[in-house]
Protein backbone atom coordinates (compact mmCIF):
# COMPACT_ATOMS: atom_id res chain seq x y z
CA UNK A 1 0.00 0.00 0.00
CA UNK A 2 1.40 3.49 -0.74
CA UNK A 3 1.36 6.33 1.19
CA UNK A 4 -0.57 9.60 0.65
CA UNK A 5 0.93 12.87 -0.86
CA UNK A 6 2.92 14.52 1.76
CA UNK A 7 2.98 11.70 4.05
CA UNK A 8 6.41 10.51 5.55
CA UNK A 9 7.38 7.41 4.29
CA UNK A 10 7.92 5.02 7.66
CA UNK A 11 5.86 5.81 10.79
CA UNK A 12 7.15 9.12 12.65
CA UNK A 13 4.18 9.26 15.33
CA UNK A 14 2.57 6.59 16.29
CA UNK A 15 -1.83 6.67 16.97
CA UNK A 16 -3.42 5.59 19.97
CA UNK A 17 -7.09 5.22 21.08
CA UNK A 18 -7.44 7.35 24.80
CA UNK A 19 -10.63 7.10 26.35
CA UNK A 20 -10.97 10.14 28.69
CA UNK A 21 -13.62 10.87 31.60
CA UNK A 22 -16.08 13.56 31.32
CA UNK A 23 -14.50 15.97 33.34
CA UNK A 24 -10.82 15.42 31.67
CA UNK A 25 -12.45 15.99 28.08
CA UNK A 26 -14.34 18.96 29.01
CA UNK A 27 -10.21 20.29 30.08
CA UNK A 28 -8.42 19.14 26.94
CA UNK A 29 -11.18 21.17 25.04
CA UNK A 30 -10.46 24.03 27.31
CA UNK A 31 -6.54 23.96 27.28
CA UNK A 32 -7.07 23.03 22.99
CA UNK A 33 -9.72 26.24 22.69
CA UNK A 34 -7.65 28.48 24.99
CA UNK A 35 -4.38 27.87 22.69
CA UNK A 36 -5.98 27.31 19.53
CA UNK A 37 -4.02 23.94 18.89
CA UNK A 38 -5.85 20.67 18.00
CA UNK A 39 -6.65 18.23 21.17
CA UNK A 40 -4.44 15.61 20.10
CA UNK A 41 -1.29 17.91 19.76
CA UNK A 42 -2.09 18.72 23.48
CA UNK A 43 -2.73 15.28 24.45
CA UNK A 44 0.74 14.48 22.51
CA UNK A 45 2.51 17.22 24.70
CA UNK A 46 1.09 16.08 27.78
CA UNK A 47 2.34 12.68 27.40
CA UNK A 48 6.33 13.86 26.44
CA UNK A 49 5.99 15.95 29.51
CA UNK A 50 4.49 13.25 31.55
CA UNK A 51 6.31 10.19 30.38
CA UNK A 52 10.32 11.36 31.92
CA UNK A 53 8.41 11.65 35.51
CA UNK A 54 7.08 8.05 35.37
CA UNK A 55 10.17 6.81 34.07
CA UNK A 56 12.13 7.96 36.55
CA UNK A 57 9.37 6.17 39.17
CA UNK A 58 9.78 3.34 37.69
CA UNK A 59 13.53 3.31 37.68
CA UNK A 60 13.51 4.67 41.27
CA UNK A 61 11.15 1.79 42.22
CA UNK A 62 13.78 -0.82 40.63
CA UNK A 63 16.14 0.66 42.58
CA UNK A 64 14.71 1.19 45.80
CA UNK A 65 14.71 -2.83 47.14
CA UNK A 66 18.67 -3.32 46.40
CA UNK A 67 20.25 0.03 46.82
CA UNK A 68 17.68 2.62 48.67
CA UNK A 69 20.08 5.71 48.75
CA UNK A 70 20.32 5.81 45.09
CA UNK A 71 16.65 5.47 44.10
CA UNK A 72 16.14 8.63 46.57
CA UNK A 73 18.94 10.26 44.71
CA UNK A 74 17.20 9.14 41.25
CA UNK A 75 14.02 10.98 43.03
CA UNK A 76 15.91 14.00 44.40
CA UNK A 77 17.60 15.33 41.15
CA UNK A 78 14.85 14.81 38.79
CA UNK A 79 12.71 17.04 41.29
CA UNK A 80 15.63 19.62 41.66
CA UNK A 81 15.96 19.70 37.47
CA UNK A 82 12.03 20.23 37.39
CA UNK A 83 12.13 23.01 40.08
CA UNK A 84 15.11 24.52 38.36
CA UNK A 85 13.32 24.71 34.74
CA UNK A 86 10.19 25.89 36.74
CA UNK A 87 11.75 28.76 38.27
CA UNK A 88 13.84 29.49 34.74
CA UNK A 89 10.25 29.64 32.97
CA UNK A 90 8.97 31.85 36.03
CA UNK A 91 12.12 34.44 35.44
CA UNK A 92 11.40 34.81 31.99
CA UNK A 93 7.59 35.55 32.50
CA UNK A 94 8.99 38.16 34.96
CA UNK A 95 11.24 39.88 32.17
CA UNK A 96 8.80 39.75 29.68
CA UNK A 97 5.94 41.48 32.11
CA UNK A 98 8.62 44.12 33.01
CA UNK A 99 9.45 44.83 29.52
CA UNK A 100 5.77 45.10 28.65
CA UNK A 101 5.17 47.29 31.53
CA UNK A 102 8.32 49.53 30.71
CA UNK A 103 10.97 48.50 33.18
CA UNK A 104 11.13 48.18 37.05
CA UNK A 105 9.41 50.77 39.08
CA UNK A 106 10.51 52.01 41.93
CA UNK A 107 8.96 52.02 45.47
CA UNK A 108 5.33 50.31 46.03
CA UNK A 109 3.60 49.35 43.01
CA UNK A 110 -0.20 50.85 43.18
């Protein structure tokens, strides 16, 4: 069977079949509407972003019968990266509010 114009020839992305719950559905929709990207390209990111966590659990819970210390250090630094890349976003939301709002003020803000 050959594939359609402007497909990739071997699979890139893979399909699955999700079933959600009501209330989960009714956020997708929200999240999709709000940033004007298809569900499934949200479901897709949620997944990548979700996936290293779980890994790292599972790894951690390998670990954690033969050699306790490490699975807690497995644990520790993924959390410390995540907090680090948190607080990296959360810096440059802060420059880009003060540049929209024309630089620091001084004293109490209003």
């Amino acid at each position: 069977m050959k594939a359609g114009p402007g497909r990739p020839k071997g699979p890139k992305r893979r399909r699955v079949q999700v079933t959600l719950s009501e209330e989960t559905w009714k956020q997708v929709e929200h999240v999709a509407d709000q940033l004007q990207q298809p569900k499934a390209a949200i479901l897709a990111e949620l997944i990548d972003a979700a996936l290293p966590a779980m890994n790292v659990t599972i790894e951690a819970l390998k670990l954690a019968q033969e050699f306790p210390r490490e699975a807690q250090r497995l644990v520790t630094n993924y959390g410390a990266e995540a907090v680090m890349k948190l607080q990296q976003q959360q810096l440059e939301l802060d420059a880009a509010v003060t540049k929209k709002q024309g630089g620091a003020r001084r004293g109490r803000a209003p």
